[in-house]
C-alpha atoms as a PDB file:
ATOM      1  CA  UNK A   1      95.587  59.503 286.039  1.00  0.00           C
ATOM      2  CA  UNK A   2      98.245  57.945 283.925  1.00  0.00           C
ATOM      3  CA  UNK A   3      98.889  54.333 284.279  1.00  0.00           C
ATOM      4  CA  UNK A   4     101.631  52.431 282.243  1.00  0.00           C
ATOM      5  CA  UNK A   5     100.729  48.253 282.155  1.00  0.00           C
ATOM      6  CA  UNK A   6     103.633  45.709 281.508  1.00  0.00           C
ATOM      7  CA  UNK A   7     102.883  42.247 280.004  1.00  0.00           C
ATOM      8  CA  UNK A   8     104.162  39.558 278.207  1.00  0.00           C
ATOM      9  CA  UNK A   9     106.632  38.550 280.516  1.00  0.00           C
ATOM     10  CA  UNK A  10     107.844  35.183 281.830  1.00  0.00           C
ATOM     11  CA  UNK A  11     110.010  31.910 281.528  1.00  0.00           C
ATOM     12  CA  UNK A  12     112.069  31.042 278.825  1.00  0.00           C
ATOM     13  CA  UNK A  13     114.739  28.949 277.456  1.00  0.00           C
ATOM     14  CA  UNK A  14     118.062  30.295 276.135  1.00  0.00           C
ATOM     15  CA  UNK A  15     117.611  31.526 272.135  1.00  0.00           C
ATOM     16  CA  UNK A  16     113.927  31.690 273.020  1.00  0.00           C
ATOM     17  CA  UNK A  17     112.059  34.937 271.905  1.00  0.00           C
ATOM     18  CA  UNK A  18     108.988  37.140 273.987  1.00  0.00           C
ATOM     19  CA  UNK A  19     106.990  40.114 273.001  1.00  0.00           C
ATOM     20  CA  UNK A  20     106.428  42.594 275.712  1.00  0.00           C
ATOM     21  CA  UNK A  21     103.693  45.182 276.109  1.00  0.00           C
ATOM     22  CA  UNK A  22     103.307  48.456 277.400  1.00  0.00           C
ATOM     23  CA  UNK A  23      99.653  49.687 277.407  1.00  0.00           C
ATOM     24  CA  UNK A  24      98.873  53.338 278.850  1.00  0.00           C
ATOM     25  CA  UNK A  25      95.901  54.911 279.994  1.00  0.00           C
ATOM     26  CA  UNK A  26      95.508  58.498 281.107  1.00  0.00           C
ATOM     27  CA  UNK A  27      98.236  58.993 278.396  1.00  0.00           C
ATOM     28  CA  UNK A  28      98.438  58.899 274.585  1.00  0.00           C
ATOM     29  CA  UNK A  29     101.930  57.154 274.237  1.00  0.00           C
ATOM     30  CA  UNK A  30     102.234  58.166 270.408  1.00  0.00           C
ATOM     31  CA  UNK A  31     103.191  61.671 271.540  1.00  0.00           C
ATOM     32  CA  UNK A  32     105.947  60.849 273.410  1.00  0.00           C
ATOM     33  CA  UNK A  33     109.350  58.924 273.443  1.00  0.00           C
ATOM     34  CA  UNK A  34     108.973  55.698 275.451  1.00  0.00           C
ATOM     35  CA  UNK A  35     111.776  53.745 276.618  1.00  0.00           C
ATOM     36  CA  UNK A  36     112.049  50.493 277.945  1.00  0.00           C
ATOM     37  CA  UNK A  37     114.826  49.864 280.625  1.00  0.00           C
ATOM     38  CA  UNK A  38     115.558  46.505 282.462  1.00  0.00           C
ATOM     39  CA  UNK A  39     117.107  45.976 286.007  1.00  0.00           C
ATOM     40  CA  UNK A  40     118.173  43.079 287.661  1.00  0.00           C
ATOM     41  CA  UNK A  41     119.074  42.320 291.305  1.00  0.00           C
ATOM     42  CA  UNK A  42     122.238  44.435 292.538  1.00  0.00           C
ATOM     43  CA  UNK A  43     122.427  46.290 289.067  1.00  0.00           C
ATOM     44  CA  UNK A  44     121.777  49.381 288.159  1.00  0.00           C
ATOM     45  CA  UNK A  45     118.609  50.122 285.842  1.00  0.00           C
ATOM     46  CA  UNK A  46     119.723  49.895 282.693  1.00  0.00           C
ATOM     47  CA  UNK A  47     118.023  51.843 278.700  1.00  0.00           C
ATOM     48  CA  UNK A  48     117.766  49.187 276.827  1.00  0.00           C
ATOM     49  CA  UNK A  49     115.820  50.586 273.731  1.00  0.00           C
ATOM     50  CA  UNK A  50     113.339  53.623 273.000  1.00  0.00           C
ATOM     51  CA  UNK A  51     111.346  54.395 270.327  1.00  0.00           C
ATOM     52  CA  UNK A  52     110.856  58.227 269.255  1.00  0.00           C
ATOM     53  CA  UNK A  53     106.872  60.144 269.074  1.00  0.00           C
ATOM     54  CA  UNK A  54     106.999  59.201 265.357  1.00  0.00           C
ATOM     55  CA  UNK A  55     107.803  56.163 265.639  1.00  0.00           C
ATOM     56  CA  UNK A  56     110.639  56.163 262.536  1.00  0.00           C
ATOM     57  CA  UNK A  57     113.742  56.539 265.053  1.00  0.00           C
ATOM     58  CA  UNK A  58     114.402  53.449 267.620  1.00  0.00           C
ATOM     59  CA  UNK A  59     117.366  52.875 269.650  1.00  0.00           C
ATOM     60  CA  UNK A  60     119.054  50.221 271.165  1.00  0.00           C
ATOM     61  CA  UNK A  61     121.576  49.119 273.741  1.00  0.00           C
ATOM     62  CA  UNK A  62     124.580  47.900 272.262  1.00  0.00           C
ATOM     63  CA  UNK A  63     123.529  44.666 274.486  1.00  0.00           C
ATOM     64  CA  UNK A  64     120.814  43.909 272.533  1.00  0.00           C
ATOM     65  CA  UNK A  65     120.633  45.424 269.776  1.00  0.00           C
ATOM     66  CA  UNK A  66     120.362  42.601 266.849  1.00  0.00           C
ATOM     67  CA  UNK A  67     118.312  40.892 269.019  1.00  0.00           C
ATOM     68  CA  UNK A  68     115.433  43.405 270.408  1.00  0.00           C
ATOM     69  CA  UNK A  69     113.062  45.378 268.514  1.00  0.00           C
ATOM     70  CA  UNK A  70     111.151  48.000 269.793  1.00  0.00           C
ATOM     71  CA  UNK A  71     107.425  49.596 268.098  1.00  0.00           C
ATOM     72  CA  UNK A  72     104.292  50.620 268.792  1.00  0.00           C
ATOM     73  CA  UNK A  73     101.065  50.420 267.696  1.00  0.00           C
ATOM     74  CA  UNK A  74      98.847  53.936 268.201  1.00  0.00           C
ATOM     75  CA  UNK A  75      95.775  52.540 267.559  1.00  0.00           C
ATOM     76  CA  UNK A  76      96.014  50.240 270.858  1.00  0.00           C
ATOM     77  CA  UNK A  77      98.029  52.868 272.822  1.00  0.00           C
ATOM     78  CA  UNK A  78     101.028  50.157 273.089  1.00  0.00           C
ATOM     79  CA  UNK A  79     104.852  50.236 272.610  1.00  0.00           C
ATOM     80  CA  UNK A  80     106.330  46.766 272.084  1.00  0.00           C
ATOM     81  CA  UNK A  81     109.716  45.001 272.565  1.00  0.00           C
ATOM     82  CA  UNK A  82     110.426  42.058 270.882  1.00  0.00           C
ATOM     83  CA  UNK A  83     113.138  39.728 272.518  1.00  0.00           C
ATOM     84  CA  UNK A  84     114.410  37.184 270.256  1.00  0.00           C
ATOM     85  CA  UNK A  85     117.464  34.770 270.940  1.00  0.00           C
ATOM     86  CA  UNK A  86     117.115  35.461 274.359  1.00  0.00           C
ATOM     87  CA  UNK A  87     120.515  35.064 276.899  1.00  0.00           C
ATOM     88  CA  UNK A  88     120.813  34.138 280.431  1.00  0.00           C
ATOM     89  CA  UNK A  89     122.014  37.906 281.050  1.00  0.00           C
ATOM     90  CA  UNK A  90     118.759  39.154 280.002  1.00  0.00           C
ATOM     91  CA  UNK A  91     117.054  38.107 283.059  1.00  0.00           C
ATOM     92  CA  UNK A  92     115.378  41.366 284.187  1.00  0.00           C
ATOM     93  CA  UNK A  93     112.565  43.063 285.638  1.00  0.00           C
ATOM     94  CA  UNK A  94     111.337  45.238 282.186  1.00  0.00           C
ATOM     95  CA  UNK A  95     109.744  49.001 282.740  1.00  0.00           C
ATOM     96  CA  UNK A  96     108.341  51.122 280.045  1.00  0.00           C
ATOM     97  CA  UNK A  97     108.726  54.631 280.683  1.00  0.00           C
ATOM     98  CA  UNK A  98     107.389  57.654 279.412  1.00  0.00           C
ATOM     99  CA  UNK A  99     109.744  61.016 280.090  1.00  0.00           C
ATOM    100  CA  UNK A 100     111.443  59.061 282.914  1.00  0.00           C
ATOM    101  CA  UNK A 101     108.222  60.316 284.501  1.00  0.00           C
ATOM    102  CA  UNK A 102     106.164  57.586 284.338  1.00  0.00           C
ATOM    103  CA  UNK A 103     106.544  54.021 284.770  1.00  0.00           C
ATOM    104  CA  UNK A 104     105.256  51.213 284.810  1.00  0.00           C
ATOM    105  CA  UNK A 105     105.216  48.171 287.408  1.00  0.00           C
ATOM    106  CA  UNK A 106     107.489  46.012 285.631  1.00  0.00           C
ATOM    107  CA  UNK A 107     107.288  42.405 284.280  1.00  0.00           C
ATOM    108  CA  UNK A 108     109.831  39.947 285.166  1.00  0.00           C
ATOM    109  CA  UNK A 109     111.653  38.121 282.453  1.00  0.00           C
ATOM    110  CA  UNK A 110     113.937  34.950 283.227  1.00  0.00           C
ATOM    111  CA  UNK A 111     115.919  33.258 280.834  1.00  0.00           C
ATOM    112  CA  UNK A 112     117.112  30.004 281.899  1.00  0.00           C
ATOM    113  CA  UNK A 113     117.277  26.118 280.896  1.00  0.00           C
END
């Protein structure tokens, strides 16, 4: 059974910075693209970056990229996303995604003072 596990999410001030996880079991995520999208309440689910099987091609929403950096460590089954200089507007629940197929449960992210 595949199981995706968000982390690493939680309270912060504007121009603050968090790492998020994405952990899978069931699957081995360095054979795959993962994405990570974000949604927040009465938006629409948004891509905000993915990272390619290889691991040598990312990409980025043009929201964050600058600011986000996506990678993944094989040898802990794990794709990351590093959030630095964090903005009100990036309050979101956070899903990694495999194929669209899978997804994890989310991990809320709130960026306020």
């Amino acid at each position: 059974q595949v199981q995706l596990v968000e982390s690493g999410g939680g309270l912060v001030q504007p121009g603050g910075s968090l790492r998020l996880s994405c952990t899978a079991s069931g699957l081995t995520l360095s054979k795959y693209l993962v994405n990570w999208f974000r949604q927040s309440p009465g938006k629409e689910r948004e891509l905000v970056a993915g990272i390619s099987s290889g691991g040598n091609s990312t990409s980025y929403a043009d929201s964050v990229k600058g600011r986000f950096t996506i990678s993944r460590d094989n040898a802990k089954n794990t794709v990351y996303l590093q959030m630095n200089n964090l903005k009100p507007e990036d309050t979101a629940v956070y899903y990694c995604t495999v194929l669209t197929v899978y997804w994890g449960q989310g991990t809320q992210v709130t960026v306020s003072s």
